[in-house]
C-alpha atoms as a PDB file:
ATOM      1  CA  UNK A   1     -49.610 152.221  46.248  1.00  0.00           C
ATOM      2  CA  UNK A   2     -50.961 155.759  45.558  1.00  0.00           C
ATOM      3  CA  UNK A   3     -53.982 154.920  46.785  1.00  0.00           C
ATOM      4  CA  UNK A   4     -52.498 154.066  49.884  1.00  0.00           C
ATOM      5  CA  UNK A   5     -50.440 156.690  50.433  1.00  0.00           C
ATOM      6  CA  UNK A   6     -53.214 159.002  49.522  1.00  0.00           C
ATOM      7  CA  UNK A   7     -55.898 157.407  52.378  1.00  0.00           C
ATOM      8  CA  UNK A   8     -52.470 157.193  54.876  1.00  0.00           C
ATOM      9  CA  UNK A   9     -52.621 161.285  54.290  1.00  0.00           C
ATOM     10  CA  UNK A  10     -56.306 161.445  55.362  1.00  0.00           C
ATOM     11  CA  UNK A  11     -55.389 158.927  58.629  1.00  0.00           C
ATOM     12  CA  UNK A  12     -52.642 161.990  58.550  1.00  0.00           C
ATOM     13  CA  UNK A  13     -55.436 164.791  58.908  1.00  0.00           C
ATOM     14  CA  UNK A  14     -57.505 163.064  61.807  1.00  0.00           C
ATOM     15  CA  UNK A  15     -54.850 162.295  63.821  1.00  0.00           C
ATOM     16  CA  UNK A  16     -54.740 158.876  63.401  1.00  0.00           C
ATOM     17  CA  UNK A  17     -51.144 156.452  63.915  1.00  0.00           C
ATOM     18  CA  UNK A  18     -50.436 155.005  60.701  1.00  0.00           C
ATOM     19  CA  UNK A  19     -47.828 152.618  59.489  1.00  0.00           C
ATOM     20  CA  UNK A  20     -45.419 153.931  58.206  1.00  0.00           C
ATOM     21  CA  UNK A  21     -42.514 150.880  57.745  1.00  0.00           C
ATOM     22  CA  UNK A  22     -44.595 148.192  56.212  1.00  0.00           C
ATOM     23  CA  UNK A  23     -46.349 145.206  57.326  1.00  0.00           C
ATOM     24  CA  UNK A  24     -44.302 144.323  60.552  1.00  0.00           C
ATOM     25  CA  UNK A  25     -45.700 147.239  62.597  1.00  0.00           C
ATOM     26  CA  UNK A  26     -48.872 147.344  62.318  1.00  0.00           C
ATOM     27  CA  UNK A  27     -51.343 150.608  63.430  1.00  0.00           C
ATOM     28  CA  UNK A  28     -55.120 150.649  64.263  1.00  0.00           C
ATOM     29  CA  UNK A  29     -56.200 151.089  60.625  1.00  0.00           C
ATOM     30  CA  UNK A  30     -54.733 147.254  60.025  1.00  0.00           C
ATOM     31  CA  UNK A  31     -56.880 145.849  62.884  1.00  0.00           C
ATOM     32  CA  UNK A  32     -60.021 144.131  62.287  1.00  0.00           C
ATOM     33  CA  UNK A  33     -63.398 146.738  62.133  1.00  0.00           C
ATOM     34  CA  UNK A  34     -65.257 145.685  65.148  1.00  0.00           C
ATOM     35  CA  UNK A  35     -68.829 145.039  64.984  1.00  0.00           C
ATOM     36  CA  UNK A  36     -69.593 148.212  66.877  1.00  0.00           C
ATOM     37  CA  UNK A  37     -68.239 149.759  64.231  1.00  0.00           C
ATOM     38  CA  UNK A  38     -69.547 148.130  61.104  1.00  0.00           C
ATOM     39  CA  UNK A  39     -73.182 149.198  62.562  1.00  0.00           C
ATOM     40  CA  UNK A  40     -72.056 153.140  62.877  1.00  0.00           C
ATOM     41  CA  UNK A  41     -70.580 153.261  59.579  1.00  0.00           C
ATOM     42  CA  UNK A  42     -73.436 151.234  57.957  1.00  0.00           C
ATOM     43  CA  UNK A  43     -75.615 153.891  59.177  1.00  0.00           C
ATOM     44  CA  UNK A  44     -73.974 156.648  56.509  1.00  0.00           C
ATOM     45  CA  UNK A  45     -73.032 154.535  53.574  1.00  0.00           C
ATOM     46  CA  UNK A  46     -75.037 154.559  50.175  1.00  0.00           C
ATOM     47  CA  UNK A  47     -74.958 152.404  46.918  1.00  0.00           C
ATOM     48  CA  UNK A  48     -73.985 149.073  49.319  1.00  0.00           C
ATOM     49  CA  UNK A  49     -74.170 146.938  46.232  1.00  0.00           C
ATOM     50  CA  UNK A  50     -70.939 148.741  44.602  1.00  0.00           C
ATOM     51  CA  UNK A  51     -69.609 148.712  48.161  1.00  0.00           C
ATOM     52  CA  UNK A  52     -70.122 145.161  48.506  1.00  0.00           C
ATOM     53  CA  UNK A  53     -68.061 144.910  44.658  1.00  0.00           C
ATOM     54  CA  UNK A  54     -65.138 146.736  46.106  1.00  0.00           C
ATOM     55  CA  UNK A  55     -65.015 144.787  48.918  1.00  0.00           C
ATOM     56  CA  UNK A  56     -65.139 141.509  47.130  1.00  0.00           C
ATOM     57  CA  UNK A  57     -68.522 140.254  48.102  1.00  0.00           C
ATOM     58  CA  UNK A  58     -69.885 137.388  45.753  1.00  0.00           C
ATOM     59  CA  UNK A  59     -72.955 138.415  44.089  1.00  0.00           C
ATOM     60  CA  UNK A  60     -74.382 135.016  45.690  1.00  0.00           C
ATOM     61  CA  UNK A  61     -74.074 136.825  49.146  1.00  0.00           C
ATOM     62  CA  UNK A  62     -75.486 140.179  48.063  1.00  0.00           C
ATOM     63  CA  UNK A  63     -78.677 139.050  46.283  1.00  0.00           C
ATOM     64  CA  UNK A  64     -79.076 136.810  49.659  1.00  0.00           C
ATOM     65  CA  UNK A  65     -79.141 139.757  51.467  1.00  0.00           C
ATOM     66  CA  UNK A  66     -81.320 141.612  49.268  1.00  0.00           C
ATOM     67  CA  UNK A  67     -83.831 138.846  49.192  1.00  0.00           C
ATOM     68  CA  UNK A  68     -83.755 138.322  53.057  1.00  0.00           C
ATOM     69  CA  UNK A  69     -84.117 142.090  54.258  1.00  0.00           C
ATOM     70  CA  UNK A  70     -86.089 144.675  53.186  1.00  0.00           C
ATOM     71  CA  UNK A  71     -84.713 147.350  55.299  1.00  0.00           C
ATOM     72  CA  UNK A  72     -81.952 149.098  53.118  1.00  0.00           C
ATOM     73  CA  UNK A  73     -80.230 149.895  56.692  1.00  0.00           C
ATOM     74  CA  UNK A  74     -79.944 146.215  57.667  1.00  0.00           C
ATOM     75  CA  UNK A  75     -79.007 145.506  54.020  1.00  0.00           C
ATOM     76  CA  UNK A  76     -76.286 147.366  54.494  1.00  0.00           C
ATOM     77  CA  UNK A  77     -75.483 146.218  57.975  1.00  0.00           C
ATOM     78  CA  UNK A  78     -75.850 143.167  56.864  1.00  0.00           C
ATOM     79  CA  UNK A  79     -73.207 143.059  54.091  1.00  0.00           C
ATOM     80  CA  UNK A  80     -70.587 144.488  55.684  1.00  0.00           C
ATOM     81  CA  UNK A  81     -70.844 141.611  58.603  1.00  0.00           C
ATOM     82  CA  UNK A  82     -70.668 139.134  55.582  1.00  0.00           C
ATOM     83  CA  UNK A  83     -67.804 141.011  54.408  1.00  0.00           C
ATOM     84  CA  UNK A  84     -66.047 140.992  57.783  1.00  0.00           C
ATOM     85  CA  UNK A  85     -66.981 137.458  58.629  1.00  0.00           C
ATOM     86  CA  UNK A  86     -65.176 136.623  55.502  1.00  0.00           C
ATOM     87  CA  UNK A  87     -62.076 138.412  55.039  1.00  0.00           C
ATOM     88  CA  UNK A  88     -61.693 138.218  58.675  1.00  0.00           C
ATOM     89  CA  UNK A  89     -58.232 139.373  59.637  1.00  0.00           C
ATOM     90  CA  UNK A  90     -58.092 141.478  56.128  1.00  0.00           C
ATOM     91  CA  UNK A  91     -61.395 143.136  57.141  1.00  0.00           C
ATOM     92  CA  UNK A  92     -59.643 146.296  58.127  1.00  0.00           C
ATOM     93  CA  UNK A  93     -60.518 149.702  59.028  1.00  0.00           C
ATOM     94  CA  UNK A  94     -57.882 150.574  56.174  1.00  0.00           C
ATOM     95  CA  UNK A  95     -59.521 148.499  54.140  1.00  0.00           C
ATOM     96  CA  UNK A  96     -63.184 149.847  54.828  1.00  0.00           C
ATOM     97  CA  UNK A  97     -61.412 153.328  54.306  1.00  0.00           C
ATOM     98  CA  UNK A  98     -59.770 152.959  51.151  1.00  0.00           C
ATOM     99  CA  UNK A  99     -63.081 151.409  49.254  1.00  0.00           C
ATOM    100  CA  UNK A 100     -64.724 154.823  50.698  1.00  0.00           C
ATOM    101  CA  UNK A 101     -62.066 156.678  48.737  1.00  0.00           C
ATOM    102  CA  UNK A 102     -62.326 155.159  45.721  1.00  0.00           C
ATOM    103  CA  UNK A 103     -65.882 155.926  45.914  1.00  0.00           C
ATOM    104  CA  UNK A 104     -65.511 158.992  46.243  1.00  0.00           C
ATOM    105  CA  UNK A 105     -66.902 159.155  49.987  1.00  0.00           C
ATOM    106  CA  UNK A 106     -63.726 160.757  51.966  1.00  0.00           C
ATOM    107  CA  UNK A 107     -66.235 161.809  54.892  1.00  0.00           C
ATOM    108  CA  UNK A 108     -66.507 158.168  55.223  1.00  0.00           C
ATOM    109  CA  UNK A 109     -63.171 157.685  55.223  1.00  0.00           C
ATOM    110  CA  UNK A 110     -62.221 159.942  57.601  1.00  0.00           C
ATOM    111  CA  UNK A 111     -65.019 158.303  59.811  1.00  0.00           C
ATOM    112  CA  UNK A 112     -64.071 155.143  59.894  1.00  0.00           C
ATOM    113  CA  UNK A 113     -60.592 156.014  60.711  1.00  0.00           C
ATOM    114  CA  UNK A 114     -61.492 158.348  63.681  1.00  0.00           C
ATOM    115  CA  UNK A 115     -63.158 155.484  64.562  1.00  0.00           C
ATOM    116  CA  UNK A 116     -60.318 153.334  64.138  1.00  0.00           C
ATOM    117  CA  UNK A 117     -58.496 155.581  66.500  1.00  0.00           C
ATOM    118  CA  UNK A 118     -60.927 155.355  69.203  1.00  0.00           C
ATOM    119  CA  UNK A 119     -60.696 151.475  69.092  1.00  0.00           C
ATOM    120  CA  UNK A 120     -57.758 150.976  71.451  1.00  0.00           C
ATOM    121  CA  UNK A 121     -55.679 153.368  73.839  1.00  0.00           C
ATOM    122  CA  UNK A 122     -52.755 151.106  72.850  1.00  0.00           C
ATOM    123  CA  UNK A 123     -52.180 151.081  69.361  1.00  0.00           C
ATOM    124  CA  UNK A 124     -49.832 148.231  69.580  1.00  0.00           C
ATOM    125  CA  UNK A 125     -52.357 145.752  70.604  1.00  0.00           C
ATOM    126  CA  UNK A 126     -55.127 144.721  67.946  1.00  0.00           C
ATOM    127  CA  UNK A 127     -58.258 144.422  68.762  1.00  0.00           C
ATOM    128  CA  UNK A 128     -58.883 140.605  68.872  1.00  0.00           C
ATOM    129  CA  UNK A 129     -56.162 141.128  71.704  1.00  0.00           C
ATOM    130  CA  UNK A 130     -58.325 142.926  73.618  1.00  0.00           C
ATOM    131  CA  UNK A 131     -61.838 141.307  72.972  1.00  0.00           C
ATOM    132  CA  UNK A 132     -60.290 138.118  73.746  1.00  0.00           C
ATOM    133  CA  UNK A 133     -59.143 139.151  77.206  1.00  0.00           C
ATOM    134  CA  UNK A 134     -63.268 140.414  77.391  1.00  0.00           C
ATOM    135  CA  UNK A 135     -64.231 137.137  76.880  1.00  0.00           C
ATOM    136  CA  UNK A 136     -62.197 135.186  79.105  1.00  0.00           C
ATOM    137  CA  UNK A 137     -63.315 137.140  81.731  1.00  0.00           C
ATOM    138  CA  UNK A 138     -66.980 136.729  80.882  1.00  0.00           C
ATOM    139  CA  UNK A 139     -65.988 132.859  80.451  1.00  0.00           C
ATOM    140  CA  UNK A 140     -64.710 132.989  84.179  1.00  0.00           C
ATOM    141  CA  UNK A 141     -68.234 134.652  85.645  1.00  0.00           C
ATOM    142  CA  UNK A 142     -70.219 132.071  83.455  1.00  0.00           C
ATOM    143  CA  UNK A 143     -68.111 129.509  85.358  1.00  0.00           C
ATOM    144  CA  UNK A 144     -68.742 131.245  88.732  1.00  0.00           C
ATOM    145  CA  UNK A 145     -72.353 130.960  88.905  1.00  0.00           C
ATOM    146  CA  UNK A 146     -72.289 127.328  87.253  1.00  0.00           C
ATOM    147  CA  UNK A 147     -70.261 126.680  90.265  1.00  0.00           C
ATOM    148  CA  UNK A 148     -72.891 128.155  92.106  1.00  0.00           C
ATOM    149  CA  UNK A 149     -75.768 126.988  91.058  1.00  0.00           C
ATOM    150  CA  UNK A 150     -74.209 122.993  91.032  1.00  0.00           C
ATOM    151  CA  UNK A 151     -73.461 123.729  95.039  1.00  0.00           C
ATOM    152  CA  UNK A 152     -77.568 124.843  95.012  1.00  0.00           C
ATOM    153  CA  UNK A 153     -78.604 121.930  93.462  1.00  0.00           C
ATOM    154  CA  UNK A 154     -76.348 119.397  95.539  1.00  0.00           C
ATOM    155  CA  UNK A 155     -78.150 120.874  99.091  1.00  0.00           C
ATOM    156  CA  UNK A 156     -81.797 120.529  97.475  1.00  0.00           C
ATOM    157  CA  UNK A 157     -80.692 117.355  96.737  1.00  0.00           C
ATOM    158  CA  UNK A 158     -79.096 116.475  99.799  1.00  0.00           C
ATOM    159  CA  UNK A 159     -82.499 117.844 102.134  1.00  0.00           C
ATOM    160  CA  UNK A 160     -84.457 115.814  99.550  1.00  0.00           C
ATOM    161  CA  UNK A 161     -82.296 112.396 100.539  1.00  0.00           C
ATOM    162  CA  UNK A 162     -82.827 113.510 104.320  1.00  0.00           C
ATOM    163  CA  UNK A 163     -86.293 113.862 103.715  1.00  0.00           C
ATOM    164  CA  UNK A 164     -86.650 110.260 102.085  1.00  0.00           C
ATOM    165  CA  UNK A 165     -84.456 108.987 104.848  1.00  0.00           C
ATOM    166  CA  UNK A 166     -86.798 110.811 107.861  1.00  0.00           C
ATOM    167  CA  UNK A 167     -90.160 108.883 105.957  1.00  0.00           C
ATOM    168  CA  UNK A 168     -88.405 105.352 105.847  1.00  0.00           C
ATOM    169  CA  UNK A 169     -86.935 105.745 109.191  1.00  0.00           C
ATOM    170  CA  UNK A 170     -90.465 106.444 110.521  1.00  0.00           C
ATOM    171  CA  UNK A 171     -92.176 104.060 108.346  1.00  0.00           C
ATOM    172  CA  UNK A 172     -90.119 101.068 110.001  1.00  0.00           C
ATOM    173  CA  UNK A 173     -90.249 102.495 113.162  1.00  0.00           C
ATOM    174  CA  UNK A 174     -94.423 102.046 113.245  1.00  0.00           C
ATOM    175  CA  UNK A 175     -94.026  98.577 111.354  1.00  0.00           C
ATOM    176  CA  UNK A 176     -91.616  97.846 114.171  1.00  0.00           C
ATOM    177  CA  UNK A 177     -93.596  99.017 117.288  1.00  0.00           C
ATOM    178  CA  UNK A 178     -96.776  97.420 115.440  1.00  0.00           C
ATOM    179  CA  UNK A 179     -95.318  93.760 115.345  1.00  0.00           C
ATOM    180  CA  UNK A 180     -94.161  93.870 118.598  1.00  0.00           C
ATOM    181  CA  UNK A 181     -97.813  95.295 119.782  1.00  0.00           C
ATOM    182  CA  UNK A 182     -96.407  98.256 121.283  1.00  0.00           C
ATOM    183  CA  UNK A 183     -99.884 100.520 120.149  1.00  0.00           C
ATOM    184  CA  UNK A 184    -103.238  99.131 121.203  1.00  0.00           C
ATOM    185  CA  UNK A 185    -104.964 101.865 120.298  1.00  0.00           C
ATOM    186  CA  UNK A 186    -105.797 103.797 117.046  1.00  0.00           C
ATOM    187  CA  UNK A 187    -104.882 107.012 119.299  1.00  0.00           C
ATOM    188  CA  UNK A 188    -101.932 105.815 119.314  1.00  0.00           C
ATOM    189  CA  UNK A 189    -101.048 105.117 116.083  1.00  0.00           C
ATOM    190  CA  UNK A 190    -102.298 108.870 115.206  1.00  0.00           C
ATOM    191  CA  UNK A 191     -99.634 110.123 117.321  1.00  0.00           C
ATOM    192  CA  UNK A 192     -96.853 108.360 115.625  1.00  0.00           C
ATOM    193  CA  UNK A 193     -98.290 109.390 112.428  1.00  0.00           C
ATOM    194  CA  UNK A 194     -98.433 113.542 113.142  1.00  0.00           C
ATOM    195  CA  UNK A 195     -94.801 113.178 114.580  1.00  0.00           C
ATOM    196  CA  UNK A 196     -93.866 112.052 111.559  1.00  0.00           C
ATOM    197  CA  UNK A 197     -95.882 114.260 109.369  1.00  0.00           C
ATOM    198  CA  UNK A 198     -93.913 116.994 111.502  1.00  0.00           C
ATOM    199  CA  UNK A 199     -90.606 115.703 110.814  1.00  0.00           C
ATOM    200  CA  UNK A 200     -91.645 115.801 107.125  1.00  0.00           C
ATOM    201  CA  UNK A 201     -92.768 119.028 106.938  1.00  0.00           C
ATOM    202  CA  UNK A 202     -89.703 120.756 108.795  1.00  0.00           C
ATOM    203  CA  UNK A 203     -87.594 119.229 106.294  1.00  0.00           C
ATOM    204  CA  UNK A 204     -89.652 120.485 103.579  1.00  0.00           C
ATOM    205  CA  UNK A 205     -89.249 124.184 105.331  1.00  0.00           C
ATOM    206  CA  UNK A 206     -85.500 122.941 105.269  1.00  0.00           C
ATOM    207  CA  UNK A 207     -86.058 122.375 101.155  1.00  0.00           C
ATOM    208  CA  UNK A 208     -87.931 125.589 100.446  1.00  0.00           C
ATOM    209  CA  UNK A 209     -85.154 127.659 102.637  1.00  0.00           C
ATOM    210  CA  UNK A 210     -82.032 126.420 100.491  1.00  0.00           C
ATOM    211  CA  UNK A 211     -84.101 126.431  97.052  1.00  0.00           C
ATOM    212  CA  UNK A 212     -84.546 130.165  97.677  1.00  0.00           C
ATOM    213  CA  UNK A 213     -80.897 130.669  98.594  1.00  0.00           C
END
């Protein structure tokens, strides 16, 4: 508990809304670090390894990350994602503050919870609150233009049927007027053939027109 009191004291000093009547009202430095976040602070930290220790990251995960990047800045980066990923809704800024403390690293502290204050201009609503509401609305354009693009695709497809329709309709027409010797000349038979290599090709200007819509 002195720990906490002590890091409440340095939310305190940067202005920061704390909580100050336990766990049923809870301020910005319970919410979960966002990923913004994790990056800036990531940026300043050093000795990630004993970091990683404080925060409870298996030595599995660590050595991972060691192995797999060889940029100490993504190391870093890295871990604290792993960190967050895994403790989830206990991957707070308060958290992320306190191991700073304990480390030593108060400018760190004090960073992460001037961050923390930045994070929402309503302190009573976390942050997953928020992001969610972000997505949904990102959900609802993706929709949109699926809607969009599905009304695209059903006019290509419908000139494409008129198309087929226009060739077979002209196709029987020729067969039709042929049997019942209605052209005795080739001449004649060329005619019927560029009217219907006219009808084609305005419905293929038809095509092109609503493909580029």
């Amino acid at each position: 508990m002195a720990t906490r009191a002590t890091v409440d004291q340095v939310a305190k000093k940067v202005g920061v809304p704390f909580d100050p009547g336990g766990d049923r009202h809870r301020g910005p430095l319970d919410y979960r670090v966002s990923l913004e976040h994790i990056v800036d602070v990531s940026g300043f930290m050093t000795k990630w390894e004993t970091v990683a220790s404080h925060l409870g990251v298996d030595d599995a995960t660590v050595e991972s990350i060691d192995h797999k990047y060889r940029d100490l800045p993504k190391k870093r980066e890295e871990m604290l994602k792993a960190w967050r990923n895994k403790d989830w809704s206990n991957a707070t800024y308060r958290r992320l503050g306190e191991v700073f403390y304990k480390m030593s690293r108060t400018d760190l502290t004090e960073r992460v919870f001037k961050l923390a204050g930045g994070n929402s201009l309503e302190f009573n609503q976390p942050q997953e609150v928020v992001t969610a509401a972000i997505v949904k609305d990102l959900v609802e354009e993706v929709r949109k233009v699926k809607e969009e693009v599905m009304k695209g695709q059903e006019e290509v497809i419908k000139v494409q049927d008129e198309i087929k329709q226009e060739v077979r309709k002209g196709q029987q027409e020729i067969k039709e007027d042929v049997r019942k010797g209605k052209y005795a000349t080739q001449k004649d038979m060329r005619a019927i053939q560029k009217g219907l290599t006219h009808s084609v090709a305005r419905l293929q200007e038809d095509l092109q027109k609503t493909a580029e819509t």
